[in-house]
N, C-alpha and C. Protein backbone atom coordinates (compact mmCIF):
# COMPACT_ATOMS: atom_id res chain seq x y z
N UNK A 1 0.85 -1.18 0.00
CA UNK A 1 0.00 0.00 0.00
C UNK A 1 0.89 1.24 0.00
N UNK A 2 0.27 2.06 -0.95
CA UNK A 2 1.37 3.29 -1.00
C UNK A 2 0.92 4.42 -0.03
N UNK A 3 0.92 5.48 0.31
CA UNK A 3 0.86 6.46 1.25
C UNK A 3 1.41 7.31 0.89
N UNK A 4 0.00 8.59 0.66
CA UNK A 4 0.68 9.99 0.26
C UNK A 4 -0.11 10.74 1.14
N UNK A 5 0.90 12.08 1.88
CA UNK A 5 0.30 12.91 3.11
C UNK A 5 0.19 14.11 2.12
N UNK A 6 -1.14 14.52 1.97
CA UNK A 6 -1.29 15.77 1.52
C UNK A 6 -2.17 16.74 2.21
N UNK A 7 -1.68 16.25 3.63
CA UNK A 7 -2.10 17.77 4.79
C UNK A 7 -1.84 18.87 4.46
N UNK A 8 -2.36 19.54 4.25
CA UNK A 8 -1.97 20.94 4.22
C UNK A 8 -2.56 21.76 3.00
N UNK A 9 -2.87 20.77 1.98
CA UNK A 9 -3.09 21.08 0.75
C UNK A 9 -4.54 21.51 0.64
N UNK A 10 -4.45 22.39 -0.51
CA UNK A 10 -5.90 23.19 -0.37
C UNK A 10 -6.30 22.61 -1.50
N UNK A 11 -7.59 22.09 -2.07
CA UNK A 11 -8.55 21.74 -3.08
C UNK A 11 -8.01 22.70 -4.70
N UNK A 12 -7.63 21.70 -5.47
CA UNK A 12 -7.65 20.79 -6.21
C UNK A 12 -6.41 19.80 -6.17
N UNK A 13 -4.92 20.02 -5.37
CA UNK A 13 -4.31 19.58 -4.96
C UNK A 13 -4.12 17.88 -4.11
N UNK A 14 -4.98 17.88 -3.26
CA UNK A 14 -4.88 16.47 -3.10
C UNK A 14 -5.31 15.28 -4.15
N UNK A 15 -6.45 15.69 -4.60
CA UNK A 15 -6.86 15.20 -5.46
C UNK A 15 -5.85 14.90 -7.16
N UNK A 16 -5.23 16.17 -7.14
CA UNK A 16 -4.44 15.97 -8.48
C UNK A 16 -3.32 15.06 -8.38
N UNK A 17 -2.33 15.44 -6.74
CA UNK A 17 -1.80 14.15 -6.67
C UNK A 17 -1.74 12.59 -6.24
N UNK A 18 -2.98 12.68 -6.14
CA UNK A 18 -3.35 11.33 -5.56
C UNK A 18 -3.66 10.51 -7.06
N UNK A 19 -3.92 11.67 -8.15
CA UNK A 19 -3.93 11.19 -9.69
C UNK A 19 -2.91 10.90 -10.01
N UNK A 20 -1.63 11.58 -10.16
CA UNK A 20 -0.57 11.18 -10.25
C UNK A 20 0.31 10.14 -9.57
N UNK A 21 0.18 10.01 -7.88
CA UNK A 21 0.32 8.54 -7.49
C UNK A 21 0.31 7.21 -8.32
N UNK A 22 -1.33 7.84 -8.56
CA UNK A 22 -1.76 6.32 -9.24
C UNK A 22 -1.97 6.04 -10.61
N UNK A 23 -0.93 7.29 -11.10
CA UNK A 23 -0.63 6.51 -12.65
C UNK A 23 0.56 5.56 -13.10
N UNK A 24 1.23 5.83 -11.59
CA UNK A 24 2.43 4.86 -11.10
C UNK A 24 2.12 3.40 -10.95
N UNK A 25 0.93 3.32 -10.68
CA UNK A 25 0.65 2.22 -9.75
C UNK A 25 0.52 0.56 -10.50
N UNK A 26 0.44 -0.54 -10.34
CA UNK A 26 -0.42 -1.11 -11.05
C UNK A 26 -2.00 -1.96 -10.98
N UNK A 27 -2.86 -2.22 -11.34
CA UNK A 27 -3.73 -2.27 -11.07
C UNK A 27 -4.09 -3.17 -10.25
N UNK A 28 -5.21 -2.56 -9.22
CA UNK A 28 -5.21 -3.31 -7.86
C UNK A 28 -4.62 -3.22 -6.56
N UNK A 29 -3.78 -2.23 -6.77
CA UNK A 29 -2.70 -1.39 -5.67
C UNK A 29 -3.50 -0.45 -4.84
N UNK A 30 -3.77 0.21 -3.47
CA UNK A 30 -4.03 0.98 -2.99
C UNK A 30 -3.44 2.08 -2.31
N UNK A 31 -4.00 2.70 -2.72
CA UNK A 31 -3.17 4.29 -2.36
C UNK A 31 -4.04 4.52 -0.72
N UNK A 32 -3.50 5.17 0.09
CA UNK A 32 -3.89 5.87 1.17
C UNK A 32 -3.72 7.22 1.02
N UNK A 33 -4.55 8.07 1.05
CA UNK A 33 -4.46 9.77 0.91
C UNK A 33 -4.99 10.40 2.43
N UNK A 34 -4.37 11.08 3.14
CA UNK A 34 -4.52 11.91 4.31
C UNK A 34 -4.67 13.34 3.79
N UNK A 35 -5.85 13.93 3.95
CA UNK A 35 -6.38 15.14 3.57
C UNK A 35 -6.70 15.93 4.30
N UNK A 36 -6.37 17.17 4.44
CA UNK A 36 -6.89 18.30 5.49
C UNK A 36 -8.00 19.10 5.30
N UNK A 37 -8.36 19.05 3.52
CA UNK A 37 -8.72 20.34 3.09
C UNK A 37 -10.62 20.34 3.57
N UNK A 38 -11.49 21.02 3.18
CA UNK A 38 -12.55 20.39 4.32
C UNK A 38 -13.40 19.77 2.77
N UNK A 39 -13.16 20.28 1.33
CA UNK A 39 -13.32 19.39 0.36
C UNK A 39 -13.41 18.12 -0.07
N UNK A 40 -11.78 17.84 0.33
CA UNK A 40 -11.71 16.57 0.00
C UNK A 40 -12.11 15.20 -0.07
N UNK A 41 -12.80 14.86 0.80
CA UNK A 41 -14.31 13.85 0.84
C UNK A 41 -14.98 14.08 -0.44
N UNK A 42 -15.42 15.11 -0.89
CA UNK A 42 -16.46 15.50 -2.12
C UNK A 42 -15.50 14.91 -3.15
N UNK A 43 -14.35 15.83 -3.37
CA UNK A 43 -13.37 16.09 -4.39
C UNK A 43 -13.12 14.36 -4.46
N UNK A 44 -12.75 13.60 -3.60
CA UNK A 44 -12.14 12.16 -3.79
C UNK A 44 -13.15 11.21 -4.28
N UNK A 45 -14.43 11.36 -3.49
CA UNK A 45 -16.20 10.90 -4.28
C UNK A 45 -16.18 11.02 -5.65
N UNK A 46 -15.87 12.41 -5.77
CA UNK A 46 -16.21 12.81 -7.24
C UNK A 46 -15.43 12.50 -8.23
N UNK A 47 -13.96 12.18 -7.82
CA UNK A 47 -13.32 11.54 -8.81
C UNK A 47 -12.67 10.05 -8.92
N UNK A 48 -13.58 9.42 -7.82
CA UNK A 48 -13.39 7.67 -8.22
C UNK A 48 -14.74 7.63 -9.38
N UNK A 49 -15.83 8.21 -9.08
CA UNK A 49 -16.54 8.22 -9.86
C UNK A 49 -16.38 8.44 -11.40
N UNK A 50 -16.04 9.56 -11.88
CA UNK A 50 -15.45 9.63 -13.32
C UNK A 50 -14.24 8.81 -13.32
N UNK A 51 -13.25 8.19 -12.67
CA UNK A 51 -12.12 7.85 -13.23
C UNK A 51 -12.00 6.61 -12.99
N UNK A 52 -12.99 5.78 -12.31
CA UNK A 52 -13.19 4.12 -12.44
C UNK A 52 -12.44 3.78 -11.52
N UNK A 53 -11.31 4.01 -10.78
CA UNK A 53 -10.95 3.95 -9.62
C UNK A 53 -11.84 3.75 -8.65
N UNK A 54 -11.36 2.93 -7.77
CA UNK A 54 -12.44 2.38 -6.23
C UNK A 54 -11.89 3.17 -5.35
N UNK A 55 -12.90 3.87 -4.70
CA UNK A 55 -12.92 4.06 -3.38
C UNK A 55 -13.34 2.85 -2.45
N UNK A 56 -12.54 2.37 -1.87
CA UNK A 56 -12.48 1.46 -0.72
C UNK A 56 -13.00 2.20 0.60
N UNK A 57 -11.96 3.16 0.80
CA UNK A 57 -12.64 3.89 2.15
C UNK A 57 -12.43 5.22 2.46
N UNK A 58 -13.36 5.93 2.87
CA UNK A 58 -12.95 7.40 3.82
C UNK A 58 -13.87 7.91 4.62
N UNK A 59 -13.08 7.80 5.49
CA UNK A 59 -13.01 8.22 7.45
C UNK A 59 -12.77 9.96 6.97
N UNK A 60 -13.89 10.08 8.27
CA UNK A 60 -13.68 12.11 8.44
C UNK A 60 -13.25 11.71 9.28
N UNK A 61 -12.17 12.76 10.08
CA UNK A 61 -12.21 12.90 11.94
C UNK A 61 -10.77 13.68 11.77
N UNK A 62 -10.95 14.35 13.38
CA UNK A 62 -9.98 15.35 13.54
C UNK A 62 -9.80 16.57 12.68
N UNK A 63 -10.52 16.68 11.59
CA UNK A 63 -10.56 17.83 10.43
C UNK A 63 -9.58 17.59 9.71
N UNK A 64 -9.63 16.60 9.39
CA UNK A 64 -8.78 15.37 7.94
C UNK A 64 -9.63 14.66 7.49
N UNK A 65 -9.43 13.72 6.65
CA UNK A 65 -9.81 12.37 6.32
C UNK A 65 -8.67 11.80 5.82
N UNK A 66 -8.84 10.31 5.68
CA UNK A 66 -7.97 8.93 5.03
C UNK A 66 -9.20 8.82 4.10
N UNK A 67 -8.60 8.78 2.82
CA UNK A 67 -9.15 8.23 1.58
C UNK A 67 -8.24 7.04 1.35
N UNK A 68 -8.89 5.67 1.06
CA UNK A 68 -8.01 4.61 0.16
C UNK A 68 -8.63 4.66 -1.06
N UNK A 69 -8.00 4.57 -2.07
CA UNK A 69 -7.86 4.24 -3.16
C UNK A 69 -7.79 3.01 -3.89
N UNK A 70 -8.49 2.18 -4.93
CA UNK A 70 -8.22 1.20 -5.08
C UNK A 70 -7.75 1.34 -6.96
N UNK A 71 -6.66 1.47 -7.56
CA UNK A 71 -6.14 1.68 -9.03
C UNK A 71 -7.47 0.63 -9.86
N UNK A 72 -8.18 1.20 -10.58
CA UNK A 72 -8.47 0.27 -11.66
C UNK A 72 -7.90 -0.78 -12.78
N UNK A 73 -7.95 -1.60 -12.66
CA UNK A 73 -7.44 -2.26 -14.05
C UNK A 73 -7.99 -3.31 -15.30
């Protein structure tokens, strides 16, 4: 499982590199994304949806979330 911290990052940012992560990846791999921004829940919804990628999971709490990622293939 890969792991990218993109605390801090303000909306469209986590999201763009959590795209780029996982053009690395190969299919079936999961990414973990740690997010601060108060977006990112929406922003990560909204783009497993267009991009066929699985969302496996995301937890709010503490004024973050953990998004996993699951690569399509």
């Amino acid at each position: 499982m890969t792991m990218l911290d993109a605390s801090g990052l303000r909306c469209p940012l986590p999201v763009l590199k959590a795209r780029k992560a996982l053009r690395s990846m190969t299919p079936g791999e999961e990414l973990t994304v740690l997010a601060t921004d108060p977006g990112a829940p929406n922003d990560f919804r909204a783009y497993c949806a267009t991009s066929g990628d699985a969302l496996v999971s995301l937890t709010e709490a503490d004024g973050g979330c953990t998004v996993v990622i699951r690569k399509a293939g």
